[in-house]
C-alpha atoms as a PDB file:
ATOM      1  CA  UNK A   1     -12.749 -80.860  16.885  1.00  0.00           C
ATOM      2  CA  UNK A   2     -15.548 -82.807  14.670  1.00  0.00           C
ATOM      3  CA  UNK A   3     -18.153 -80.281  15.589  1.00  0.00           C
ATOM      4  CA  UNK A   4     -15.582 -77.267  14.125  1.00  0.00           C
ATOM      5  CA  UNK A   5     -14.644 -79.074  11.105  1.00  0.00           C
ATOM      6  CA  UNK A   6     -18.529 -79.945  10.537  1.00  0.00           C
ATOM      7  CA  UNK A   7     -19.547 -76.753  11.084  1.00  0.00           C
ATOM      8  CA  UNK A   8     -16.919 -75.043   8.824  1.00  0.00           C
ATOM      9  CA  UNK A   9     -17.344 -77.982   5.875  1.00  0.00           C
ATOM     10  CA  UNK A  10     -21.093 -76.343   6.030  1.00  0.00           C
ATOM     11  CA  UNK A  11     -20.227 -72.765   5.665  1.00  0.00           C
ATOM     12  CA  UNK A  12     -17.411 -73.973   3.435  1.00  0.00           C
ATOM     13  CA  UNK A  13     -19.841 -75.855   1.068  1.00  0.00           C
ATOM     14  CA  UNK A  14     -22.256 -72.945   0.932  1.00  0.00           C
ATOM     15  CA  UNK A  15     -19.552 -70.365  -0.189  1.00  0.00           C
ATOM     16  CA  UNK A  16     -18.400 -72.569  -2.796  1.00  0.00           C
ATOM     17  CA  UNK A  17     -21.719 -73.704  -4.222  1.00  0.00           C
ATOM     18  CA  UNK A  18     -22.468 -69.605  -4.443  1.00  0.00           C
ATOM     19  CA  UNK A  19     -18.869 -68.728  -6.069  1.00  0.00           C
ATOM     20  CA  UNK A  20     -19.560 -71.365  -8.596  1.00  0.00           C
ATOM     21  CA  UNK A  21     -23.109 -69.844  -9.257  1.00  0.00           C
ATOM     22  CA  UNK A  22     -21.641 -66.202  -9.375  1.00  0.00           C
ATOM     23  CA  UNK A  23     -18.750 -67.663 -11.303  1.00  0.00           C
ATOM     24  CA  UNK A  24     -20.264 -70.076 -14.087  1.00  0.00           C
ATOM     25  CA  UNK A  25     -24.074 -69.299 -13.532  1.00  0.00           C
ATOM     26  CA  UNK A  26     -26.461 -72.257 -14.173  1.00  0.00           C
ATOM     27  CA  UNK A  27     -23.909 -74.315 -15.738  1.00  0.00           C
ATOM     28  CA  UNK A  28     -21.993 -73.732 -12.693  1.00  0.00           C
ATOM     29  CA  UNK A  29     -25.322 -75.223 -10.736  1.00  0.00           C
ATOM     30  CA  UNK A  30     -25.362 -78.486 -12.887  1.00  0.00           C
ATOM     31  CA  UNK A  31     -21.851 -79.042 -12.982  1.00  0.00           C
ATOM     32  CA  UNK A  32     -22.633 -79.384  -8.992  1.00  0.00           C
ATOM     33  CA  UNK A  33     -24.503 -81.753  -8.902  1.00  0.00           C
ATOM     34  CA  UNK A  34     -22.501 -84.995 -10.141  1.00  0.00           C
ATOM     35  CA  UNK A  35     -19.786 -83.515  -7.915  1.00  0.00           C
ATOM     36  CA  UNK A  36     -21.557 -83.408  -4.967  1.00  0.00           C
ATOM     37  CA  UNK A  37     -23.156 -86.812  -5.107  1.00  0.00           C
ATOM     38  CA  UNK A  38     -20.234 -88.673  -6.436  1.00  0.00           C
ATOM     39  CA  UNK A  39     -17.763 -87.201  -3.731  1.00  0.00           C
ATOM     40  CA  UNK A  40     -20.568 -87.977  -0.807  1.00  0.00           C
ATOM     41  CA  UNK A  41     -20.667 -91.778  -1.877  1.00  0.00           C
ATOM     42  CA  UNK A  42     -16.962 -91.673  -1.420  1.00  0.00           C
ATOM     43  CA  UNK A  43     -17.248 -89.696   1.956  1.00  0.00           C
ATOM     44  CA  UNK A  44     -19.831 -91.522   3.472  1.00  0.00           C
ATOM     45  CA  UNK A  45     -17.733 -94.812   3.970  1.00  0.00           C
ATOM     46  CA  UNK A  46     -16.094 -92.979   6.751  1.00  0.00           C
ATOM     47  CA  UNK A  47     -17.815 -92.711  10.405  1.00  0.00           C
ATOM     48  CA  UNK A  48     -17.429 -89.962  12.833  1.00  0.00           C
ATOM     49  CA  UNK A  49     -18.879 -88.427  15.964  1.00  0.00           C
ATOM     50  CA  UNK A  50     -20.622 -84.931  15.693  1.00  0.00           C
ATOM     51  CA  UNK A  51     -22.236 -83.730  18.736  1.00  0.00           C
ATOM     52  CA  UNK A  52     -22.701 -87.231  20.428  1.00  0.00           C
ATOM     53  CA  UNK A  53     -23.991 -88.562  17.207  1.00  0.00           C
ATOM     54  CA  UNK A  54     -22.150 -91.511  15.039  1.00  0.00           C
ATOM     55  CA  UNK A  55     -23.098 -90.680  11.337  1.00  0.00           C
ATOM     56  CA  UNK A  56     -21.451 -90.661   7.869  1.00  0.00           C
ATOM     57  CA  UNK A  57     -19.885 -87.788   6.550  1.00  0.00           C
ATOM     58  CA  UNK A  58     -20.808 -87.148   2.896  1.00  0.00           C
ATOM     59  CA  UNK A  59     -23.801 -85.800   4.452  1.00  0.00           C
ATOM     60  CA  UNK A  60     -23.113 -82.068   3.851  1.00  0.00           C
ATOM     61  CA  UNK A  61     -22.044 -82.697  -0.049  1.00  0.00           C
ATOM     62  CA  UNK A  62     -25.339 -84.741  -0.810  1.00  0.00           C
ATOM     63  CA  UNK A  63     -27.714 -82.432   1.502  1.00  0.00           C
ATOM     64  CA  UNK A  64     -26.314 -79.395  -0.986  1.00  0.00           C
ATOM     65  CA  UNK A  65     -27.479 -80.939  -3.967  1.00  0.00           C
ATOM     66  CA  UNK A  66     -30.746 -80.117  -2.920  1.00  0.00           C
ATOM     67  CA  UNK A  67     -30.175 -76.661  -2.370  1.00  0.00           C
ATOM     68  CA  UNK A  68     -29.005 -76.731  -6.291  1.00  0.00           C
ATOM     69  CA  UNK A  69     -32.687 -78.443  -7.019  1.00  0.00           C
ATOM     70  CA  UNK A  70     -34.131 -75.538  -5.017  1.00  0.00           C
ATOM     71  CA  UNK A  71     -31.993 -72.786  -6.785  1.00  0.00           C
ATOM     72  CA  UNK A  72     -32.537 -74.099  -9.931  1.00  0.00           C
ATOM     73  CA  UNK A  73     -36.447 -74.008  -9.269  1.00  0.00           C
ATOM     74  CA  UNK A  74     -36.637 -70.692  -7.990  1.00  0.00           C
ATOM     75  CA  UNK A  75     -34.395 -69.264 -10.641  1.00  0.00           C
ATOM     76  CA  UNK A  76     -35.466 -71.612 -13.873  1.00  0.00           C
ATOM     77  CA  UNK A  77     -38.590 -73.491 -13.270  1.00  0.00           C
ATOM     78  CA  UNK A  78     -39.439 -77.327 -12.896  1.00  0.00           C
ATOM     79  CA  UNK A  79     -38.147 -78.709 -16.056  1.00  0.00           C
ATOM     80  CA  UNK A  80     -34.215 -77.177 -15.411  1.00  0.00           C
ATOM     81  CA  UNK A  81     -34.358 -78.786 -12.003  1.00  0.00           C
ATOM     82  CA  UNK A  82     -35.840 -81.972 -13.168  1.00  0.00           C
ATOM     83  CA  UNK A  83     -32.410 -82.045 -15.869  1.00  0.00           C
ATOM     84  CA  UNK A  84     -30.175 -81.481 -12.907  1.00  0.00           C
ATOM     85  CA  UNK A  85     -31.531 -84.538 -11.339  1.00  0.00           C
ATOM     86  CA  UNK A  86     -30.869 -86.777 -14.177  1.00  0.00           C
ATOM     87  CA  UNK A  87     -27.648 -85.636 -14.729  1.00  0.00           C
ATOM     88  CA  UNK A  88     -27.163 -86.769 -10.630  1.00  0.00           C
ATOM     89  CA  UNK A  89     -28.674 -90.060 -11.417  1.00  0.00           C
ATOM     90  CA  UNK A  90     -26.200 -90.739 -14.748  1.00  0.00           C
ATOM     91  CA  UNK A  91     -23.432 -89.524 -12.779  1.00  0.00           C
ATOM     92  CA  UNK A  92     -24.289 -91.968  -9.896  1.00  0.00           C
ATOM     93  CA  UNK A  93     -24.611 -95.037 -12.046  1.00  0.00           C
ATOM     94  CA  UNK A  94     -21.733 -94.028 -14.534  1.00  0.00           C
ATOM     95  CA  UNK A  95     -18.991 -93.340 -11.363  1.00  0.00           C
ATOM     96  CA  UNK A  96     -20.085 -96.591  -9.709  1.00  0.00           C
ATOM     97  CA  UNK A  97     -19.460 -98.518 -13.406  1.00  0.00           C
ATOM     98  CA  UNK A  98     -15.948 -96.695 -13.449  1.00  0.00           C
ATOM     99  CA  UNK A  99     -14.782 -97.284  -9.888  1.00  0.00           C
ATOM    100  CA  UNK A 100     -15.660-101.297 -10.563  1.00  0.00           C
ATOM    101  CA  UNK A 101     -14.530-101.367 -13.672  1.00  0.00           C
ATOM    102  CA  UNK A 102     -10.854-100.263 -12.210  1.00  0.00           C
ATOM    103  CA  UNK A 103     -10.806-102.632  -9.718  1.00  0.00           C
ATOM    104  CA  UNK A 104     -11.031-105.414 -12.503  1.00  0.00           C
ATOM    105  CA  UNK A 105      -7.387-104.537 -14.011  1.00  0.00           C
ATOM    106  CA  UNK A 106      -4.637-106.727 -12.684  1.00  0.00           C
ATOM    107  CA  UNK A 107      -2.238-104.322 -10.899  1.00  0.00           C
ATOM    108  CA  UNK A 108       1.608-104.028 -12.113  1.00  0.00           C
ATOM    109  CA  UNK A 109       3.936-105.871  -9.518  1.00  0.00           C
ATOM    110  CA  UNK A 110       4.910-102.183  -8.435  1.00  0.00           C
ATOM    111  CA  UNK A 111       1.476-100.895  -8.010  1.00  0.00           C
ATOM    112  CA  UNK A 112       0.785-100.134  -4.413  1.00  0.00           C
ATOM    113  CA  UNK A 113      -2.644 -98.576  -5.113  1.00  0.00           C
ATOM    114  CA  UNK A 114      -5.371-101.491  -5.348  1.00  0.00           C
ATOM    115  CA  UNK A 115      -5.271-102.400  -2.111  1.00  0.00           C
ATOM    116  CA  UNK A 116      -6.657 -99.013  -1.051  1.00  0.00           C
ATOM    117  CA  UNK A 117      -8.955 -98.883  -4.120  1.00  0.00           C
ATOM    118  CA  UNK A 118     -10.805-102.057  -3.196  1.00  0.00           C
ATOM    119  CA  UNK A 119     -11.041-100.516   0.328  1.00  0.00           C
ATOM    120  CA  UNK A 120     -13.126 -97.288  -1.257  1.00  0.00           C
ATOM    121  CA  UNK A 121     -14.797 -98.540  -4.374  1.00  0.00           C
ATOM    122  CA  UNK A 122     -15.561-102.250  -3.176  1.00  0.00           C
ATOM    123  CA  UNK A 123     -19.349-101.172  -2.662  1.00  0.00           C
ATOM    124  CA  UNK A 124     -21.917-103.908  -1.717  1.00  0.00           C
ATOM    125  CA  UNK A 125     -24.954-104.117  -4.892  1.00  0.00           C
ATOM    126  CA  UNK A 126     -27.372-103.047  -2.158  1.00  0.00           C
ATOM    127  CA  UNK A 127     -25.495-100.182  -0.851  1.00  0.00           C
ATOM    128  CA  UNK A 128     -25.369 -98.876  -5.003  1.00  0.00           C
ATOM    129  CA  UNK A 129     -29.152 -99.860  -5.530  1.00  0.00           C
ATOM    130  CA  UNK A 130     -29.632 -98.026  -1.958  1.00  0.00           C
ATOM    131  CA  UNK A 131     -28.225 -94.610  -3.466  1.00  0.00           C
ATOM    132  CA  UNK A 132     -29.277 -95.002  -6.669  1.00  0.00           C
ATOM    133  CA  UNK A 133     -33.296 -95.401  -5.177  1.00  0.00           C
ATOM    134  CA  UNK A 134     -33.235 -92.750  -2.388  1.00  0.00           C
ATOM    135  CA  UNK A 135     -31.820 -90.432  -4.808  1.00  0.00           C
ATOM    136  CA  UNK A 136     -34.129 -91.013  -7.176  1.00  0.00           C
ATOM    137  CA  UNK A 137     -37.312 -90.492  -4.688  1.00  0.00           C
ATOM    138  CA  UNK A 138     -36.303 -87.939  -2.502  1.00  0.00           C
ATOM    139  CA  UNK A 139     -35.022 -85.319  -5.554  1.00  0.00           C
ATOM    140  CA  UNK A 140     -38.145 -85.976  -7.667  1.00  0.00           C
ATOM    141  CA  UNK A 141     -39.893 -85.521  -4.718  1.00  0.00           C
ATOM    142  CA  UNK A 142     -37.765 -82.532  -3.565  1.00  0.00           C
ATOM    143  CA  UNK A 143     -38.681 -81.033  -7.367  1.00  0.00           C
ATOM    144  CA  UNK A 144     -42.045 -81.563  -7.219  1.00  0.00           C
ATOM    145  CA  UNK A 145     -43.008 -80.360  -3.606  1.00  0.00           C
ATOM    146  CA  UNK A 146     -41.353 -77.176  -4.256  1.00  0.00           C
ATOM    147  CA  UNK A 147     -43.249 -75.969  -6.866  1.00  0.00           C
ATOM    148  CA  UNK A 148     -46.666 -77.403  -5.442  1.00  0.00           C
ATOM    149  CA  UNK A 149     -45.139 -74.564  -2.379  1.00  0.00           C
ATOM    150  CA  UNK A 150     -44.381 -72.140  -4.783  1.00  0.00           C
ATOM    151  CA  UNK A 151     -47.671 -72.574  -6.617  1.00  0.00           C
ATOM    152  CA  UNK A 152     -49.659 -71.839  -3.253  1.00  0.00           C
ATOM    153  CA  UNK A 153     -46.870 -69.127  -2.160  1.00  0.00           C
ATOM    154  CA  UNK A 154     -45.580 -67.775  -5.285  1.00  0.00           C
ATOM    155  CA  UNK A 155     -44.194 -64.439  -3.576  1.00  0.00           C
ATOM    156  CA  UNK A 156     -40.388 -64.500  -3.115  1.00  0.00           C
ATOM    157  CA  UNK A 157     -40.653 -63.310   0.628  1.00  0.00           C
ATOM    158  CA  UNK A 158     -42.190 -67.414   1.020  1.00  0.00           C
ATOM    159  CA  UNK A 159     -38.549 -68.501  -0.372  1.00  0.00           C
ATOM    160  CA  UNK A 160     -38.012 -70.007   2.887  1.00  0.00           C
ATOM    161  CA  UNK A 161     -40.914 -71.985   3.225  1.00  0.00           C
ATOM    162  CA  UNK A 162     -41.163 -73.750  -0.226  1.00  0.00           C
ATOM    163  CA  UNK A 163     -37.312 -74.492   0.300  1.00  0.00           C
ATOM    164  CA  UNK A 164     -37.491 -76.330   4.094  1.00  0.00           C
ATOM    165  CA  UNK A 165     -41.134 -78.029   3.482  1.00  0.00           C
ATOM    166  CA  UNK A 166     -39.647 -78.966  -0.031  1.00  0.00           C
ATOM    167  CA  UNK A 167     -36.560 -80.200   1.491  1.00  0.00           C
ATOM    168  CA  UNK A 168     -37.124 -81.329   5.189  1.00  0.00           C
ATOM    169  CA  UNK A 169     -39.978 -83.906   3.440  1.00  0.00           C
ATOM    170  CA  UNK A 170     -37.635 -85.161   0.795  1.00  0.00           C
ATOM    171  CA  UNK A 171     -34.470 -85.663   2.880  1.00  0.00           C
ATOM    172  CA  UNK A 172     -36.675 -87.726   5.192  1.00  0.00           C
ATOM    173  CA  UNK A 173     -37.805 -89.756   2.332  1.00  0.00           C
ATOM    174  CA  UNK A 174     -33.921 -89.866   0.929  1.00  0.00           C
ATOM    175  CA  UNK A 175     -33.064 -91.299   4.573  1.00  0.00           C
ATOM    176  CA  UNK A 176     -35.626 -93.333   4.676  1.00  0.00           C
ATOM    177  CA  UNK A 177     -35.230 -95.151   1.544  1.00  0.00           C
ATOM    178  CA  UNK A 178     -31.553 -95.399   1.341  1.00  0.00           C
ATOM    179  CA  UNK A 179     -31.258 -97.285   5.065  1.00  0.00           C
ATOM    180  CA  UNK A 180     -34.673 -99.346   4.616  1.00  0.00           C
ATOM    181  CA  UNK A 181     -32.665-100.642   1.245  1.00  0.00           C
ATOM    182  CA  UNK A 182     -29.250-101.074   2.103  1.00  0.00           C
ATOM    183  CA  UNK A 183     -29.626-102.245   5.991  1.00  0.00           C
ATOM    184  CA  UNK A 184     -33.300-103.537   6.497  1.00  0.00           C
ATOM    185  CA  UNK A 185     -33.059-107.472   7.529  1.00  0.00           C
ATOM    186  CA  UNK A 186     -29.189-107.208   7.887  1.00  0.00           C
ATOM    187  CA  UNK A 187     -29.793-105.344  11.687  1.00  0.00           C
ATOM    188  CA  UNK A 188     -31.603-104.954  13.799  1.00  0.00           C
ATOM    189  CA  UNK A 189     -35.301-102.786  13.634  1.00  0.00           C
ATOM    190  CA  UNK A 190     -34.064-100.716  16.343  1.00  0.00           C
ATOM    191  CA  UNK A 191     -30.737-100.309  14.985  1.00  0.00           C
ATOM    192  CA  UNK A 192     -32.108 -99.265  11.248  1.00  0.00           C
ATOM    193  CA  UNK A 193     -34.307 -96.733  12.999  1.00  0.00           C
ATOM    194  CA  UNK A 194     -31.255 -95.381  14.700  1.00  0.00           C
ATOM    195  CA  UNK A 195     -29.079 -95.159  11.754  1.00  0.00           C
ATOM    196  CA  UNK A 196     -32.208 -93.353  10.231  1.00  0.00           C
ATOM    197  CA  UNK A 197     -32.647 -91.184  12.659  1.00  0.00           C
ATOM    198  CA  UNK A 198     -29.000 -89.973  12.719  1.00  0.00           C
ATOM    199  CA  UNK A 199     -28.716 -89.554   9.038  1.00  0.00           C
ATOM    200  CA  UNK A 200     -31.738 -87.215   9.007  1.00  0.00           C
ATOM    201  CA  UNK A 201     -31.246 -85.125  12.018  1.00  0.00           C
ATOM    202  CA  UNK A 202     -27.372 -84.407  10.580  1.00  0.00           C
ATOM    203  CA  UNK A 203     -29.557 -83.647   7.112  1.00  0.00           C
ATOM    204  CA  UNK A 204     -32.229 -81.497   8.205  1.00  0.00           C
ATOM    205  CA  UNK A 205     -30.021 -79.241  10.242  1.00  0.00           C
ATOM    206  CA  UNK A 206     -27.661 -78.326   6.707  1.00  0.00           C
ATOM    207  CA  UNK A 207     -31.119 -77.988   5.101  1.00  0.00           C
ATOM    208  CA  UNK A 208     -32.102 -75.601   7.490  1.00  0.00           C
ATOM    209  CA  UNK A 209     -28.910 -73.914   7.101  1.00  0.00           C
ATOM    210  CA  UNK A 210     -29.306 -73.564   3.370  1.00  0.00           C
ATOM    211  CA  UNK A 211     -32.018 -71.369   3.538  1.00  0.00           C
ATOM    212  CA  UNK A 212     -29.936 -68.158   3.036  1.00  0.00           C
ATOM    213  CA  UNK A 213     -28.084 -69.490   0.300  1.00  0.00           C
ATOM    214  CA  UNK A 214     -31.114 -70.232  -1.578  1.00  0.00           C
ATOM    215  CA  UNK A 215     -31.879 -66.611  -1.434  1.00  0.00           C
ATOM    216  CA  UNK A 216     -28.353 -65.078  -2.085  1.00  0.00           C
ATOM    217  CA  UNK A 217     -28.752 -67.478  -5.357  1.00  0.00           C
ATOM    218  CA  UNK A 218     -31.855 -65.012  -6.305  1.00  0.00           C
ATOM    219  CA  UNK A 219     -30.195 -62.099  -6.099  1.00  0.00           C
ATOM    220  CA  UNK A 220     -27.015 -63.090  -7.776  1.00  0.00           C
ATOM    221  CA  UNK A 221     -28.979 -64.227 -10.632  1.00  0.00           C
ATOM    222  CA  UNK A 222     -29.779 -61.008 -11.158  1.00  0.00           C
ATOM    223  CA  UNK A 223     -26.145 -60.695 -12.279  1.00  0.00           C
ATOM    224  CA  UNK A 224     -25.764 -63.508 -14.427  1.00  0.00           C
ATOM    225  CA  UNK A 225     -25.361 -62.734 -18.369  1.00  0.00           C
ATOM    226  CA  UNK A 226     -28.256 -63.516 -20.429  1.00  0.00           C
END
């Protein structure tokens, strides 16, 4: 039942992310991004089983953002994409400063909300400073590698190869960063690498999956006002 509901959150996310483009254009792109990441920090506080694998879901959300980077690089150049990752990075740090401050307000006797609300906004410092860096990393990486592709294949037929090497690399690094931060010295070195490991695989298969979607988002530009 996980593997259908994973599979169709996928396709699901895809369509979506391509309405909005067709729908609201660029804006549409940038207005994804703080969505995305904000509702995969919520979502990835939850741990499932998809195809013999325990991850975090919140996986497909965040991967997505990337394929906005990507779209916005292929469609508006370096310095567009590099604004839609700061706008990911305020939204990060500005949702984690609401969610706490919320928790600080003394509930009314009738309330019957905090109690779940400390549940999914209590977030450890190092799991915040763990987002906040691999984010940080892997999308300026993400930018940057795709236009050092698209330099050496600037044709659009090499779409798909600017947008996996781009992101394949950078989700790695995101992976990488974001478990090395938040669990290194609280497990153990074998356990780290297998929470790595799991988090990337689940990753690199959306990014593969994205590929498409990056180059539907060239063709419906081709429809968007000027």
């Amino acid at each position: 039942m996980n593997e259908i509901l994973g599979l169709t959150m996928i396709a699901g996310c895809f369509a979506a992310l391509l309405l909005t483009y067709r729908l609201f254009g660029k804006a549409g792109l940038f207005a994804w991004i703080p969505i995305s990441v904000i509702v995969a920090n919520i979502q990835v506080q939850k741990t499932v089983e998809l195809f013999g694998l325990t991850c975090t879901l919140g996986n497909v959300l965040y991967a997505s953002s990337f394929t906005v980077t990507d779209i916005l690089s292929e469609n508006y150049g370096k310095r567009e994409a590099q604004k839609a990752v700061a706008v990911g990075f305020f939204a990060l740090i500005f949702s984690t400063l609401v969610f706490q401050t919320t928790l600080l307000f003394e509930p009314a006797p009738t309330d019957a909300a905090q109690s779940s609300m400390e549940g999914l906004f209590t977030l450890m410092p190092r799991l915040i400073a763990a987002s906040l860096c691999a984010f940080a990393v892997s999308q300026t990486h993400d930018v940057w590698a795709y236009h050092f592709w698209k330099r050496l294949l600037p044709a659009k037929r090499w779409i798909f190869v600017r947008n996996n090497m781009s992101s394949l690399v950078s989700q790695a690094l995101d992976s990488a960063v974001f478990v090395f931060v938040a669990f290194f010295g609280l497990y153990e070195t074998a356990t780290v690498f297998e929470i790595f490991l799991t988090t990337y695989l689940i990753k690199a298969f959306v990014t593969l999956c994205d590929t498409p979607v990056v180059y539907a988002a060239v063709r419906i530009q081709k429809f968007e006002k000027p």
